[in-house]
C-alpha atoms as a PDB file:
ATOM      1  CA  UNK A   1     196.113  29.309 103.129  1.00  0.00           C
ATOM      2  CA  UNK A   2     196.549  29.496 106.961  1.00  0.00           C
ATOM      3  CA  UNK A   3     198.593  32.314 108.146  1.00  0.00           C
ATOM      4  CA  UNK A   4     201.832  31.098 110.662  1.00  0.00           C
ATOM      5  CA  UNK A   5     202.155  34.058 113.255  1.00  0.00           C
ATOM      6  CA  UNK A   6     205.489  34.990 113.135  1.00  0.00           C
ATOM      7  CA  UNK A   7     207.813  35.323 116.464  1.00  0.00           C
ATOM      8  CA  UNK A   8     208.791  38.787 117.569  1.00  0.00           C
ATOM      9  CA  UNK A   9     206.970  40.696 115.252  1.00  0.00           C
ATOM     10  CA  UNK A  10     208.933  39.220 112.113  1.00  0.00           C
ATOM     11  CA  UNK A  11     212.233  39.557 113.810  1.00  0.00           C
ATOM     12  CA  UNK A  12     213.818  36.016 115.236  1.00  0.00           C
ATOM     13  CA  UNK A  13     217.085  36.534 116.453  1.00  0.00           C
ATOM     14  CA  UNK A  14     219.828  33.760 115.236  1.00  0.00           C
ATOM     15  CA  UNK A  15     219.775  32.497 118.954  1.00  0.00           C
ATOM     16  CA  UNK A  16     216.421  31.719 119.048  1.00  0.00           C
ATOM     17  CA  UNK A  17     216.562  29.656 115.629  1.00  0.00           C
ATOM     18  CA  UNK A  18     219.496  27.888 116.704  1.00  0.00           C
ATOM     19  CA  UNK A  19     217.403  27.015 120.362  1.00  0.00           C
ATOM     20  CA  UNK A  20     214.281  25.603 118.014  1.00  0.00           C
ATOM     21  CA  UNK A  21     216.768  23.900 115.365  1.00  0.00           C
ATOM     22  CA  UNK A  22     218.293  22.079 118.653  1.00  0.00           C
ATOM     23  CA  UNK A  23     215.103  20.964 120.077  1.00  0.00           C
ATOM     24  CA  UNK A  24     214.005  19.892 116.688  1.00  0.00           C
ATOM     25  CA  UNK A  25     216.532  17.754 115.869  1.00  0.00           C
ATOM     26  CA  UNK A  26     216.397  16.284 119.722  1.00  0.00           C
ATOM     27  CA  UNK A  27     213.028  15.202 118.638  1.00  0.00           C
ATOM     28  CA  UNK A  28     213.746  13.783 114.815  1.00  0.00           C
ATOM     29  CA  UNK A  29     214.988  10.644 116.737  1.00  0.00           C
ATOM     30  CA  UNK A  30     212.493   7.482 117.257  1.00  0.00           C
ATOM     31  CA  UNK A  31     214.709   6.268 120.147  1.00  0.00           C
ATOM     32  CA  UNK A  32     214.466  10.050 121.751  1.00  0.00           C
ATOM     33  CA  UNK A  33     210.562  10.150 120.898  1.00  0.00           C
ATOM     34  CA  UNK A  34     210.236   6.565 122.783  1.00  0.00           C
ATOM     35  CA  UNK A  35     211.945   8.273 126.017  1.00  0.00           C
ATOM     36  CA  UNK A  36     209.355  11.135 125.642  1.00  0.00           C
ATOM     37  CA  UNK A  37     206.629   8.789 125.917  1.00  0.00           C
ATOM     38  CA  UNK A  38     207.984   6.607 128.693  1.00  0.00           C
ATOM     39  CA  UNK A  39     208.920   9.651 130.508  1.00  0.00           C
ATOM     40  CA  UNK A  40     204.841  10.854 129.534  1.00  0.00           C
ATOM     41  CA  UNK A  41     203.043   7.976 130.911  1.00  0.00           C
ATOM     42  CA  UNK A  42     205.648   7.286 133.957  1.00  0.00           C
ATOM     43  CA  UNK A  43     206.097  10.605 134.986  1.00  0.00           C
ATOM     44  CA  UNK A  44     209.608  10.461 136.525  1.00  0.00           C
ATOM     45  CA  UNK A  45     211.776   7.600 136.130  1.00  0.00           C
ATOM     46  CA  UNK A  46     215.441   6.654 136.837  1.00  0.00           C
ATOM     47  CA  UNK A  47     217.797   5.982 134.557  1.00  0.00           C
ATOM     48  CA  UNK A  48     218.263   2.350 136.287  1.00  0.00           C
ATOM     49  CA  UNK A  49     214.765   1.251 135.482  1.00  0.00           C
ATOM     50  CA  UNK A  50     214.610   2.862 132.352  1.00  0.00           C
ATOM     51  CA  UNK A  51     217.294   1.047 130.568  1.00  0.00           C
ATOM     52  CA  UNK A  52     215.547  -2.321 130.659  1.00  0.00           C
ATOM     53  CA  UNK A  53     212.695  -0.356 129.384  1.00  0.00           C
ATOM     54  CA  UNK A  54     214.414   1.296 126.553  1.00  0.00           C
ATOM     55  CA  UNK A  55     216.017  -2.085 125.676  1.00  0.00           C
ATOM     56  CA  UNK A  56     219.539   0.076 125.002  1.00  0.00           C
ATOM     57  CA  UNK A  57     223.169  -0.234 126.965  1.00  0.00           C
ATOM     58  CA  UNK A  58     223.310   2.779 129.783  1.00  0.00           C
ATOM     59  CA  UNK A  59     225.966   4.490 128.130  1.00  0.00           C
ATOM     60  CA  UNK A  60     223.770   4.770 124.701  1.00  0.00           C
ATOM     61  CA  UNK A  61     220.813   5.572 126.514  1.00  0.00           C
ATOM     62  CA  UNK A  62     223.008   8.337 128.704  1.00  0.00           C
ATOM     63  CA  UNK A  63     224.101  10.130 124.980  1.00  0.00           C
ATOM     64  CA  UNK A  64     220.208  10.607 124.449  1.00  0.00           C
ATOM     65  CA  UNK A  65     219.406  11.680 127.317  1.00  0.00           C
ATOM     66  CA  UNK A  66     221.888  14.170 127.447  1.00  0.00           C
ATOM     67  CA  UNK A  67     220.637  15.675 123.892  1.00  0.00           C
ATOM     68  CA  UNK A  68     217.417  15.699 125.412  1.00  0.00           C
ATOM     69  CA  UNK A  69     218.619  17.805 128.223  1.00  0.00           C
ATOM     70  CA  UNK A  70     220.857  20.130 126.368  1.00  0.00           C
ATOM     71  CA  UNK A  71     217.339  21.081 124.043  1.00  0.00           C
ATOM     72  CA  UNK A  72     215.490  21.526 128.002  1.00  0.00           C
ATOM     73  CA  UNK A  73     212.782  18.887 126.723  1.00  0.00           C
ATOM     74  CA  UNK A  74     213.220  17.063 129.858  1.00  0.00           C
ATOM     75  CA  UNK A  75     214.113  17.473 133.420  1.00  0.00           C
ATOM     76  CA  UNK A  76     216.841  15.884 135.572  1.00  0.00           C
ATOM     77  CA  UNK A  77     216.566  15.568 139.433  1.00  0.00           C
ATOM     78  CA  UNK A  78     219.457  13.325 141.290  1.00  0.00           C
ATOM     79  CA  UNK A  79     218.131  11.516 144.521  1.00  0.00           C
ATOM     80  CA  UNK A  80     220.661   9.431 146.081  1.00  0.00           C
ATOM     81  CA  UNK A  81     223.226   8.340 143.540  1.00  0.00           C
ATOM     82  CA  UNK A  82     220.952   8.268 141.014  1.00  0.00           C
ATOM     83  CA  UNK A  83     219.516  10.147 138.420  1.00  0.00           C
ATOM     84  CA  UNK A  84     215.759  10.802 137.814  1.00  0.00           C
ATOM     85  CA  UNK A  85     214.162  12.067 134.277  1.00  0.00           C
ATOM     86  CA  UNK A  86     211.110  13.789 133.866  1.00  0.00           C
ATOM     87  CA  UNK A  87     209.512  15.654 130.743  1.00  0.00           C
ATOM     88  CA  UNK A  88     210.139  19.632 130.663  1.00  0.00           C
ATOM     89  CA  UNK A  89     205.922  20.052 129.881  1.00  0.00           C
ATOM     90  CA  UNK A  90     206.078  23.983 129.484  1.00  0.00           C
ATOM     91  CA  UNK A  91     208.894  23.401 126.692  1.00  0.00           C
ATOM     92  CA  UNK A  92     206.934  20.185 125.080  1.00  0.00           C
ATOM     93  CA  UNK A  93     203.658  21.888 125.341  1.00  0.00           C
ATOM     94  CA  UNK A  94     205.419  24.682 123.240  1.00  0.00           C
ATOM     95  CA  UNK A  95     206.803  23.355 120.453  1.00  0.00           C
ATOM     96  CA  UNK A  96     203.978  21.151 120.027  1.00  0.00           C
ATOM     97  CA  UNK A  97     200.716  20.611 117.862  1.00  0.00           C
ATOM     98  CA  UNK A  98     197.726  19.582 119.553  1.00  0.00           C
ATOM     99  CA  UNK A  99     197.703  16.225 117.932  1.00  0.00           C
ATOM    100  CA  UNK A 100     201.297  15.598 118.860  1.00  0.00           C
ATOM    101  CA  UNK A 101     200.627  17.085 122.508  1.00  0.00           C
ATOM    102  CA  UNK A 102     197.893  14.366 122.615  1.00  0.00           C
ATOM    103  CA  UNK A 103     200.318  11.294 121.330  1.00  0.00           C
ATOM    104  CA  UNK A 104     203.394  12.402 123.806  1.00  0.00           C
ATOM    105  CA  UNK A 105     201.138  14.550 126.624  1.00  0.00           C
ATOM    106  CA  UNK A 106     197.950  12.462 127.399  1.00  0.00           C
ATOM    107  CA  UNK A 107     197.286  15.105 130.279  1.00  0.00           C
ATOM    108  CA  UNK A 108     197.023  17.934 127.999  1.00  0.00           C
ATOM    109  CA  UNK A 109     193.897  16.639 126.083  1.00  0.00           C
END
């Protein structure tokens, strides 16, 4: 059996469980893992061009988003009056397996 390395030598504060239980469940949604991958192979997209993409009304597509941001799993950058998304990589690259890193960050391969 394959031993997990344990954070902090053994000792994971409740604030650091509660920051991986957020970005978990930011990820254990199919409409939030379809924005990861748009976001992967576009790079940085605005929220205007990604709604069409997304097939989903602005305001539902704002709510993931958000949850997406709150867990740092993706960037936000406003040019103009509107709002550009981008993945956090450091944070994805983290919590990631290879396999998944491969599916949802084709540059890391």
């Amino acid at each position: 059996m394959k031993e997990i390395p344990l954070l902090n030598n053994g000792s994971v504060s409740k604030p650091d469980l509660a920051k991986y239980e957020q970005k978990f469940k930011a990820l254990a949604d199919q409409q939030r893992l379809q924005i990861i991958n748009i976001l992967a192979v576009k790079e940085s997209v605005c929220v205007c061009d990604l709604t069409p993409i997304i097939d989903m009304p602005q305001s539902k597509l704002s709510y993931h988003l958000k949850i997406l941001l709150e867990a740092d799993l993706i960037k936000k950058e406003k040019q103009g009056t509107w709002n550009y998304y981008s993945l956090n990589v450091s944070e994805l690259k983290g919590l990631l397996s290879d396999q998944l890193c491969c599916v949802f960050l084709p540059s890391c391969c």
